[in-house]
N, C-alpha and C. Protein backbone atom coordinates (compact mmCIF):
# COMPACT_ATOMS: atom_id res chain seq x y z
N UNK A 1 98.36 -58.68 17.87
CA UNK A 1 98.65 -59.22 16.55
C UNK A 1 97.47 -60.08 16.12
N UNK A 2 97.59 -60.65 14.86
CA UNK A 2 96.14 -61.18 14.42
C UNK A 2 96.84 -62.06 12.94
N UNK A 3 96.34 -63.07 13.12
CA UNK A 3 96.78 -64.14 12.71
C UNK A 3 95.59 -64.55 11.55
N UNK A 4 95.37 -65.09 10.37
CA UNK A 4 94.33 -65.43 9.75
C UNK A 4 94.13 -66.74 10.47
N UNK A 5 95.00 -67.23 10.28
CA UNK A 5 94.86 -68.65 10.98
C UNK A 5 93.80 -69.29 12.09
N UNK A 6 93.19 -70.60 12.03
CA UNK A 6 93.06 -70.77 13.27
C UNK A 6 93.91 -70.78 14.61
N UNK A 7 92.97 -70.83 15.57
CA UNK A 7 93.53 -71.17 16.77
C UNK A 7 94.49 -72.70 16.51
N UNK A 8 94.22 -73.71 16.58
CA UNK A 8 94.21 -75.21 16.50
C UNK A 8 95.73 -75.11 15.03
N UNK A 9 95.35 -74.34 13.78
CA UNK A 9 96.64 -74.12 13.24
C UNK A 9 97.55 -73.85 13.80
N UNK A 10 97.05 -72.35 14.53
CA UNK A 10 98.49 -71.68 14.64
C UNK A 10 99.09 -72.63 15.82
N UNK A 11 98.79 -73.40 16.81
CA UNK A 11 99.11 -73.93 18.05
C UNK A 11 99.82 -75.68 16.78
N UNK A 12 99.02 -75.89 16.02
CA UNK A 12 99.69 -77.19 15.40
C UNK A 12 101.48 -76.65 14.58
N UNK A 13 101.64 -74.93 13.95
CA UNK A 13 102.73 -74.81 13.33
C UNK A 13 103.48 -74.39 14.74
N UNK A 14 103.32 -73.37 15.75
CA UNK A 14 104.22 -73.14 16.79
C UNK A 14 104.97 -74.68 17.50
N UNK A 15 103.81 -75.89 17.36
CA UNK A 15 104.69 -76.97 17.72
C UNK A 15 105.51 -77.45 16.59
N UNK A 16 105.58 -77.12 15.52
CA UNK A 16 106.48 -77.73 14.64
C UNK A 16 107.62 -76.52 14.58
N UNK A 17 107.39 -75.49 14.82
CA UNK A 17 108.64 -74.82 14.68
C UNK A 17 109.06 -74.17 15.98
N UNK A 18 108.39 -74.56 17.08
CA UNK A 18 109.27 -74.04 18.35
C UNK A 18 110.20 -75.51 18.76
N UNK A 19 111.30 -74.99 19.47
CA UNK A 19 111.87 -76.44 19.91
C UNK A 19 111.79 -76.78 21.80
N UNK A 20 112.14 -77.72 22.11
CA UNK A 20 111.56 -77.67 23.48
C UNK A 20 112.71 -76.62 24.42
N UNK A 21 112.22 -76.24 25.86
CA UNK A 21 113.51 -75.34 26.30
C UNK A 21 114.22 -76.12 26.75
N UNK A 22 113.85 -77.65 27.35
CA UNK A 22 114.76 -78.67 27.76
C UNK A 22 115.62 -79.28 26.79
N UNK A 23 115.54 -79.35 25.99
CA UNK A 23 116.84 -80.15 24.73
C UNK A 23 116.80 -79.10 23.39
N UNK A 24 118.34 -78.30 23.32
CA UNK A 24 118.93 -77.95 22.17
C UNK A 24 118.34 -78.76 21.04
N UNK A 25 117.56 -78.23 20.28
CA UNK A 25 117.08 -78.80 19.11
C UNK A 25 118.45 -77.89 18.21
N UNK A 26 119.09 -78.47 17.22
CA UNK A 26 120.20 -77.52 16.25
C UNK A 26 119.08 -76.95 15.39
N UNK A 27 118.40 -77.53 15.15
CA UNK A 27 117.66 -76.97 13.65
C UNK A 27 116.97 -76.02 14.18
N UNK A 28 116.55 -75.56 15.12
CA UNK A 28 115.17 -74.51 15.95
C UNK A 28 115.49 -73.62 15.94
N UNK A 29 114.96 -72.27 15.68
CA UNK A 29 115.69 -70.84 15.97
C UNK A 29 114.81 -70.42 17.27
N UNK A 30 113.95 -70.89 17.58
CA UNK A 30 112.91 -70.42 18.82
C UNK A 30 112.56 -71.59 19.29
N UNK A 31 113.11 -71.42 20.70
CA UNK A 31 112.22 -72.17 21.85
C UNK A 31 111.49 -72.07 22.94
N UNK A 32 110.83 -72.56 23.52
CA UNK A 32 109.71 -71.96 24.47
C UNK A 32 108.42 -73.20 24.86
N UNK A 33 107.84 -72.68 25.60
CA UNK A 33 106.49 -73.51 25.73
C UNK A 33 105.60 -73.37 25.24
N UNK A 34 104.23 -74.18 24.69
CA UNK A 34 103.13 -73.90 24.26
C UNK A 34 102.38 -74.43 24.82
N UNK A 35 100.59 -73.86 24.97
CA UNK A 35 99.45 -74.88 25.41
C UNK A 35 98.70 -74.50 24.80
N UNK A 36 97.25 -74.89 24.94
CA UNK A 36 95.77 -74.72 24.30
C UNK A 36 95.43 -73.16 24.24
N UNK A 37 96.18 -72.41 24.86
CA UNK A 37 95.25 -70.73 25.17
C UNK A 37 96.85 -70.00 25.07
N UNK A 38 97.97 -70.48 25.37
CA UNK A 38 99.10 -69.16 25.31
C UNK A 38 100.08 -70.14 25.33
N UNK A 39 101.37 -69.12 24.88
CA UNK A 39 102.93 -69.73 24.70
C UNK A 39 103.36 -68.49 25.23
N UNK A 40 105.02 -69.11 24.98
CA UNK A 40 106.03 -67.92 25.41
C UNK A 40 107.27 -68.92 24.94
N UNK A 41 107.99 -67.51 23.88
CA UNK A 41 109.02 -68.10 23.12
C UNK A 41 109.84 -67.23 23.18
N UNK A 42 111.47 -67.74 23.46
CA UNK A 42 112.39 -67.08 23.26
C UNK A 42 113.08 -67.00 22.07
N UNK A 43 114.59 -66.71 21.46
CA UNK A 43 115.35 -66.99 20.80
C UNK A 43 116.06 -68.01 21.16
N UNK A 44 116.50 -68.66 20.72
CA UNK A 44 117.50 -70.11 20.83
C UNK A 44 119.21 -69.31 20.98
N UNK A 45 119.77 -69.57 21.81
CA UNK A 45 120.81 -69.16 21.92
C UNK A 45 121.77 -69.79 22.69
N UNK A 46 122.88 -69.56 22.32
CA UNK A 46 123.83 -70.53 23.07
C UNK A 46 124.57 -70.26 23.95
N UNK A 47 124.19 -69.21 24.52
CA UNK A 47 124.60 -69.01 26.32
C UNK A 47 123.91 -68.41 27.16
N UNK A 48 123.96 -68.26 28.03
CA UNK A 48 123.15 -68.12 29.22
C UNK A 48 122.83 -66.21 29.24
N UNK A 49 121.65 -65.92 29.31
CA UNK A 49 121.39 -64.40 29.03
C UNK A 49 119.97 -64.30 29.76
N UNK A 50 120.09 -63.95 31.24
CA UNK A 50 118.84 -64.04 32.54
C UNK A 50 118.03 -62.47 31.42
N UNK A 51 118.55 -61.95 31.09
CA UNK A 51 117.60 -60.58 30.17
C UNK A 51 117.72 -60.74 28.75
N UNK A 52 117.31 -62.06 28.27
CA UNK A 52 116.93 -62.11 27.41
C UNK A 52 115.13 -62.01 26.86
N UNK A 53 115.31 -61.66 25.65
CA UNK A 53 113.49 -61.25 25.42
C UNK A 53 112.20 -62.62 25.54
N UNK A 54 111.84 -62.14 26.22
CA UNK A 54 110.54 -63.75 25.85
C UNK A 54 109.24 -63.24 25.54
N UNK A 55 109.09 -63.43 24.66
CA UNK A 55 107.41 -62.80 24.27
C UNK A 55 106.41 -64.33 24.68
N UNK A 56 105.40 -63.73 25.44
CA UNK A 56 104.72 -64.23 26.01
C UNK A 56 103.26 -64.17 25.58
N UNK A 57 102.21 -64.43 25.12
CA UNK A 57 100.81 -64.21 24.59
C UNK A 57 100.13 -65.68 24.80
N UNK A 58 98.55 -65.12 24.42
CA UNK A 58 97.29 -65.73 24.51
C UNK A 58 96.49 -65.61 23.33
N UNK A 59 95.92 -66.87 23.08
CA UNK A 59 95.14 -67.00 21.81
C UNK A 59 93.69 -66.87 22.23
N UNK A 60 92.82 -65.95 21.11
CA UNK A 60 91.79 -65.86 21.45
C UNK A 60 91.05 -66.10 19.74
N UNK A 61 90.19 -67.33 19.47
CA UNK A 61 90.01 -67.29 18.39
C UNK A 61 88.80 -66.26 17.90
N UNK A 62 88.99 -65.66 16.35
CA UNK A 62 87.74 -64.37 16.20
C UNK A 62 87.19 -64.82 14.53
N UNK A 63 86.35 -64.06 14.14
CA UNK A 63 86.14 -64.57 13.06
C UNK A 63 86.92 -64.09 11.73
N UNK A 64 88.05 -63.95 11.90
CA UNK A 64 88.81 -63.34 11.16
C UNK A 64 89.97 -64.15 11.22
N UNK A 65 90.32 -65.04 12.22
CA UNK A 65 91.07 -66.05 12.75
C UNK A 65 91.65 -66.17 13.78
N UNK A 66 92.86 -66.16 14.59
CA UNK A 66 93.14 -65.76 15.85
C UNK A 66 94.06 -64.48 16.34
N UNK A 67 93.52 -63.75 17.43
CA UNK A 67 94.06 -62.64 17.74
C UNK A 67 95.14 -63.37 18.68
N UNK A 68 96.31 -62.68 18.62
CA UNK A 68 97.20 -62.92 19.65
C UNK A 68 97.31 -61.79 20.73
N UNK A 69 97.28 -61.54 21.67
CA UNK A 69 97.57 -60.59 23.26
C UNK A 69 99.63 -61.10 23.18
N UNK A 70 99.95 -60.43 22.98
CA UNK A 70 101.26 -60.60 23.66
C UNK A 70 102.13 -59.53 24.16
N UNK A 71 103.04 -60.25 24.98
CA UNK A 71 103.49 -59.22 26.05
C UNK A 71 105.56 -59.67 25.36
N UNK A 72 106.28 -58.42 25.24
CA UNK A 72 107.86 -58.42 25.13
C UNK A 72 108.13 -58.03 26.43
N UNK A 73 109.28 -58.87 26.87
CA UNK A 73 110.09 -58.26 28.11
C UNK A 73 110.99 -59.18 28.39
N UNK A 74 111.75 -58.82 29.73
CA UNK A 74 112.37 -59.90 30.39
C UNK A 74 111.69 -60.83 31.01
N UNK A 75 111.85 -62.14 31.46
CA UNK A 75 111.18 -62.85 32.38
C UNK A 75 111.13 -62.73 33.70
N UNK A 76 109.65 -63.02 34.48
CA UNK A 76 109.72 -62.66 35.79
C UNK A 76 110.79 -62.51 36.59
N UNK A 77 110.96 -63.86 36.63
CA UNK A 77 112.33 -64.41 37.28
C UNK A 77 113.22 -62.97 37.59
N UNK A 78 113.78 -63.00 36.15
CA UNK A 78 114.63 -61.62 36.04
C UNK A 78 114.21 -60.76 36.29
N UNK A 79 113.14 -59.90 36.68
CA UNK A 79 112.69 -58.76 36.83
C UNK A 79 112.71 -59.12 38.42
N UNK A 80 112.67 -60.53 38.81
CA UNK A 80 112.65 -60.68 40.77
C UNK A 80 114.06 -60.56 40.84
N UNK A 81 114.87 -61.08 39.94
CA UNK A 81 116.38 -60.75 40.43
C UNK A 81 116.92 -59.88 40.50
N UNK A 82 116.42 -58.82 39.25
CA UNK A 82 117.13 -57.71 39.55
C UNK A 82 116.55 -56.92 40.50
N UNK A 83 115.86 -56.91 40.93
CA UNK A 83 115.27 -55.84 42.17
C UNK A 83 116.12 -56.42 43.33
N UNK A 84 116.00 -57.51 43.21
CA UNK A 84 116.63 -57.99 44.67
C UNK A 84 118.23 -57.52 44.52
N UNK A 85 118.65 -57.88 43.72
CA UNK A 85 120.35 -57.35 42.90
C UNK A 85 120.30 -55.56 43.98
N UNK A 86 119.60 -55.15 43.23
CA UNK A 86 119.54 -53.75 43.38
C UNK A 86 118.92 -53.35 44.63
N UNK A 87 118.23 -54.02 45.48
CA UNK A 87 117.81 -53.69 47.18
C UNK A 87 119.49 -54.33 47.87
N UNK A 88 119.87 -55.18 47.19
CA UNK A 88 121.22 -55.54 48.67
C UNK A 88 121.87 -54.76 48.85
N UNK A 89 122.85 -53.74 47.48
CA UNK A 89 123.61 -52.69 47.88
C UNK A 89 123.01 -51.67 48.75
N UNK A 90 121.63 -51.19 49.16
CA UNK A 90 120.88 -50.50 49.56
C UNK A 90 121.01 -51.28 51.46
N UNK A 91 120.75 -52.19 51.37
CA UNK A 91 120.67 -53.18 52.82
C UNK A 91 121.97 -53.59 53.46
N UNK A 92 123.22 -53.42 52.34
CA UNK A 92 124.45 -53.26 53.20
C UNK A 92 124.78 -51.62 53.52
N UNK A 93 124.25 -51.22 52.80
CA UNK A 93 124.74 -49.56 53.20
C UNK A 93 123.97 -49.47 54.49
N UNK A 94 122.87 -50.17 54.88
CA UNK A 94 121.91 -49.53 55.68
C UNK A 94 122.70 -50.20 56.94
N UNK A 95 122.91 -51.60 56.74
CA UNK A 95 123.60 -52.09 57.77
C UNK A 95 124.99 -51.87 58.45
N UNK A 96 125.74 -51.05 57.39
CA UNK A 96 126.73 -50.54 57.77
C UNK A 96 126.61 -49.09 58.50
N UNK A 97 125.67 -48.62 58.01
CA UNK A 97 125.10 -46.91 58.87
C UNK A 97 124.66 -47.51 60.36
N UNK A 98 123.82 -48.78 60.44
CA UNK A 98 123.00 -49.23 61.83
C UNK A 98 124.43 -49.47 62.51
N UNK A 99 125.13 -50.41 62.37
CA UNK A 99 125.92 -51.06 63.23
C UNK A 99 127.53 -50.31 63.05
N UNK A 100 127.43 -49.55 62.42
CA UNK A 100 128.74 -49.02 62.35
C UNK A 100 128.69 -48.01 64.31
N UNK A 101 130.10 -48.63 65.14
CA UNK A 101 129.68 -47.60 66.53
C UNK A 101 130.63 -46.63 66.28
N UNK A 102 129.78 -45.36 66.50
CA UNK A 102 130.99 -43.85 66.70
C UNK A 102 131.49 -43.97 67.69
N UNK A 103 131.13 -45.15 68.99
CA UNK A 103 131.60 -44.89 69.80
C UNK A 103 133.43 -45.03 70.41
N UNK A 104 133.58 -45.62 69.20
CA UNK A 104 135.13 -46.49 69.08
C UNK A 104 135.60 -45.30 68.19
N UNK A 105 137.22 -45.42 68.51
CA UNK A 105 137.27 -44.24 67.33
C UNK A 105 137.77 -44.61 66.04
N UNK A 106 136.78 -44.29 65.25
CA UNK A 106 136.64 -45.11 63.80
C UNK A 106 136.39 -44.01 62.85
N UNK A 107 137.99 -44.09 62.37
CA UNK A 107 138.15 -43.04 61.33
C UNK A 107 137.41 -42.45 60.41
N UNK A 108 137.57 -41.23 59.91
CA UNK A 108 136.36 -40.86 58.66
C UNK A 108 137.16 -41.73 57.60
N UNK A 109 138.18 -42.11 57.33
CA UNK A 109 138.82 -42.99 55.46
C UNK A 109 137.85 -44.19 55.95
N UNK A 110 137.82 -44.97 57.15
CA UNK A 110 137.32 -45.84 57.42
C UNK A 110 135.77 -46.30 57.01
N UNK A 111 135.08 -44.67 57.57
CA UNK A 111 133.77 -44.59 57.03
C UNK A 111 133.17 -44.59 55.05
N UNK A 112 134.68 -43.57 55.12
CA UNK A 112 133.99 -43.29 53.37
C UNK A 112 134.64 -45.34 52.77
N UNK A 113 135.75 -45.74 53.36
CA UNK A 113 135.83 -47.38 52.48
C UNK A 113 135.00 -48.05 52.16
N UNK A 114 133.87 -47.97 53.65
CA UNK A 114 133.07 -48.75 53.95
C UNK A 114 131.83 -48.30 53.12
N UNK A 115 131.80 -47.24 52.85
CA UNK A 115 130.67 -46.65 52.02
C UNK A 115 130.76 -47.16 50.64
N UNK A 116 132.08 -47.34 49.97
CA UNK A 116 132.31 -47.78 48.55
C UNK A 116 131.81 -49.26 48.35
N UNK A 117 131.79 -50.13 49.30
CA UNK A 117 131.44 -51.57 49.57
C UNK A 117 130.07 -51.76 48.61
N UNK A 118 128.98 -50.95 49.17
CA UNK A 118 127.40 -51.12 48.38
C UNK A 118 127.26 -50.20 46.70
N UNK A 119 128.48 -49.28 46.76
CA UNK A 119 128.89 -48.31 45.47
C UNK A 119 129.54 -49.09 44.52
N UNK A 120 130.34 -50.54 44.82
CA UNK A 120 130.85 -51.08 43.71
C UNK A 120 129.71 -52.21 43.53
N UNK A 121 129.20 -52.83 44.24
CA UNK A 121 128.48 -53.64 44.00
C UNK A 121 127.10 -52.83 43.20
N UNK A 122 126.68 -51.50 43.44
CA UNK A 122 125.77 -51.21 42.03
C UNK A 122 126.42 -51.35 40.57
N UNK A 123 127.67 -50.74 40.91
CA UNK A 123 128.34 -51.02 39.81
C UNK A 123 128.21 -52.13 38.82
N UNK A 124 128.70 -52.94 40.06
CA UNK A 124 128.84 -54.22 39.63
C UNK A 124 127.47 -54.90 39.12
N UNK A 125 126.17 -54.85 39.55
CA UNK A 125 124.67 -54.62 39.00
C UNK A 125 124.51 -54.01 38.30
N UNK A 126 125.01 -52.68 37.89
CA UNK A 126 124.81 -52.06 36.32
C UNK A 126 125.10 -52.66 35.08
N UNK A 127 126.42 -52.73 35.04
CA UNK A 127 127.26 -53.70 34.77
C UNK A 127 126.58 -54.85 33.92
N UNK A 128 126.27 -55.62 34.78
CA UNK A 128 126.08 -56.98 34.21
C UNK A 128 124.37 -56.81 33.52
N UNK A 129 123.48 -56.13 34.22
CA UNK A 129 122.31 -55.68 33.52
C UNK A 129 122.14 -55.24 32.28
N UNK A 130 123.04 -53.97 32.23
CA UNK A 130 123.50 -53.66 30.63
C UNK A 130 124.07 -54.37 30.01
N UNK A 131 125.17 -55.09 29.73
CA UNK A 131 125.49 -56.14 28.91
C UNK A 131 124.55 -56.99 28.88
N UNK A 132 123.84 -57.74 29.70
CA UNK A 132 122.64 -58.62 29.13
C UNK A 132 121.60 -58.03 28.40
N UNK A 133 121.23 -56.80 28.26
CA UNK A 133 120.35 -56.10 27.54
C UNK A 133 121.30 -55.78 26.36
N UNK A 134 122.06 -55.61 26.04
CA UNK A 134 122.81 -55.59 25.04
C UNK A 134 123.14 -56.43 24.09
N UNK A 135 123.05 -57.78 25.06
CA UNK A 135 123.50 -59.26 24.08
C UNK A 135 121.72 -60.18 23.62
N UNK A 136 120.97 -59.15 24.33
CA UNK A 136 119.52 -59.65 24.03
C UNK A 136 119.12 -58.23 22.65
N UNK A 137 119.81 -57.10 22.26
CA UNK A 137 119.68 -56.70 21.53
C UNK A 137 118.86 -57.48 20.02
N UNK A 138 117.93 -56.51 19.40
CA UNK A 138 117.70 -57.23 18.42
C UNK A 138 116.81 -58.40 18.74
N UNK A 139 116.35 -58.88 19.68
CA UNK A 139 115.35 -60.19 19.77
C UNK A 139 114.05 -59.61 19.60
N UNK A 140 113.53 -58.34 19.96
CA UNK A 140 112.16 -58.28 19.71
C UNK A 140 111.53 -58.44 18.21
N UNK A 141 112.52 -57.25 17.52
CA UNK A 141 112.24 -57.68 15.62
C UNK A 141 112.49 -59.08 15.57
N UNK A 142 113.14 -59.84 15.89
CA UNK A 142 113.12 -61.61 15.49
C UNK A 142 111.96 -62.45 16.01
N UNK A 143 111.28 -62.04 17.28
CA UNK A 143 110.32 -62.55 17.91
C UNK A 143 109.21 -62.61 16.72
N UNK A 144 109.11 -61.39 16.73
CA UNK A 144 107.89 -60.69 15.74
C UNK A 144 107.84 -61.06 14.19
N UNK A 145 109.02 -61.30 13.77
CA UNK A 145 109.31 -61.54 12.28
C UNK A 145 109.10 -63.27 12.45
N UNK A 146 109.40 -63.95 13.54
CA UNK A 146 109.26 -65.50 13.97
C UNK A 146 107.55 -65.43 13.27
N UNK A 147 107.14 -64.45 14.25
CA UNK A 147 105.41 -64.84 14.48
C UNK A 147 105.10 -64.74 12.79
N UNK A 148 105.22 -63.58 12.31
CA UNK A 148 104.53 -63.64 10.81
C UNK A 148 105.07 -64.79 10.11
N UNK A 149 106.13 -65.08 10.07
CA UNK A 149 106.95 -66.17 9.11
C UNK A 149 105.77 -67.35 9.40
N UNK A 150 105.95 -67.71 10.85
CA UNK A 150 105.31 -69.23 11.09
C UNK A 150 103.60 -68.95 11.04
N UNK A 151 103.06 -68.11 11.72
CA UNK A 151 101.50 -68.23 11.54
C UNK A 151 100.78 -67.02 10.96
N UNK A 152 101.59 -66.44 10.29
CA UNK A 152 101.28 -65.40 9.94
C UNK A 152 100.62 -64.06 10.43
N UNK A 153 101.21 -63.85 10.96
CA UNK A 153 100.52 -63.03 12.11
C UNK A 153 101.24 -61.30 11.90
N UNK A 154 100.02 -60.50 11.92
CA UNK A 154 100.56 -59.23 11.72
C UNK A 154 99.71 -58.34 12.78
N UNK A 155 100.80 -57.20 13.15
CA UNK A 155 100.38 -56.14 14.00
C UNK A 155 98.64 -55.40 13.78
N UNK A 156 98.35 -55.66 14.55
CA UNK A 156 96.85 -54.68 14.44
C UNK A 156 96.89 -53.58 15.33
């Protein structure tokens, strides 16, 4: 994206219209952090959503004014949780194949129960993944429509 603006502008309006992530500002529609070279701003929202969008970028000033680099996605964090989410059902199945003994006599209903154990819990990880991508619906056009409104900034 590319901003006419300066650097030093656009970083003076993102502090007047981002609010902090530590205190609910009411009036703020975007909060996030800023510094001298990059921010990362979410939507302001009033409940808890680990896959919600955070656009993340770096200012590079040009003679045209400042280019922005930015990146849409989930946050790290969330991208470490859900992998890990999604390796445990994998690490109880495995642990139930290691330590399960044939040597006892241990029914096949027994085997397939035990198999459903790591099958509901993807579930249960699908589940909650999709609805948070669902209730983060719609944040990237707001991110983007944020940026032009406040520093004017349009796609290149």
């Amino acid at each position: 994206m590319q901003s006419p603006l300066s650097r030093d502008e656009c970083i003076k309006r993102l502090r007047e219209s981002v609010g902090s992530q530590q205190i609910a500002e009411s009036n703020k529609t975007v909060i996030g952090t800023y510094g001298e070279n990059s921010f990362e701003i979410r939507k302001a929202i009033s409940y808890r959503n680990r896959f919600q969008t955070v656009l993340k970028a770096s200012f590079a000033e040009t003679s045209n004014g400042t280019q922005l680099k930015c990146r849409l996605g989930i946050s790290t964090l969330a991208s470490l949780t859900l992998t890990g989410w999604l390796l445990a059902p994998v690490a109880v199945l495995l642990i139930l194949l290691i330590f399960n003994d044939r040597s006892e006599s241990v029914t096949r209903i027994q085997d397939v129960l035990l198999s459903f154990v790591p099958l509901g819990m993807l579930v249960f990880i699908i589940t909650l993944t999709v609805r948070g991508l669902f209730l983060a619906k719609g944040e990237v056009p707001f991110l983007l429509k944020f940026l032009e409104t406040t520093i004017g900034a349009k796609r290149v």
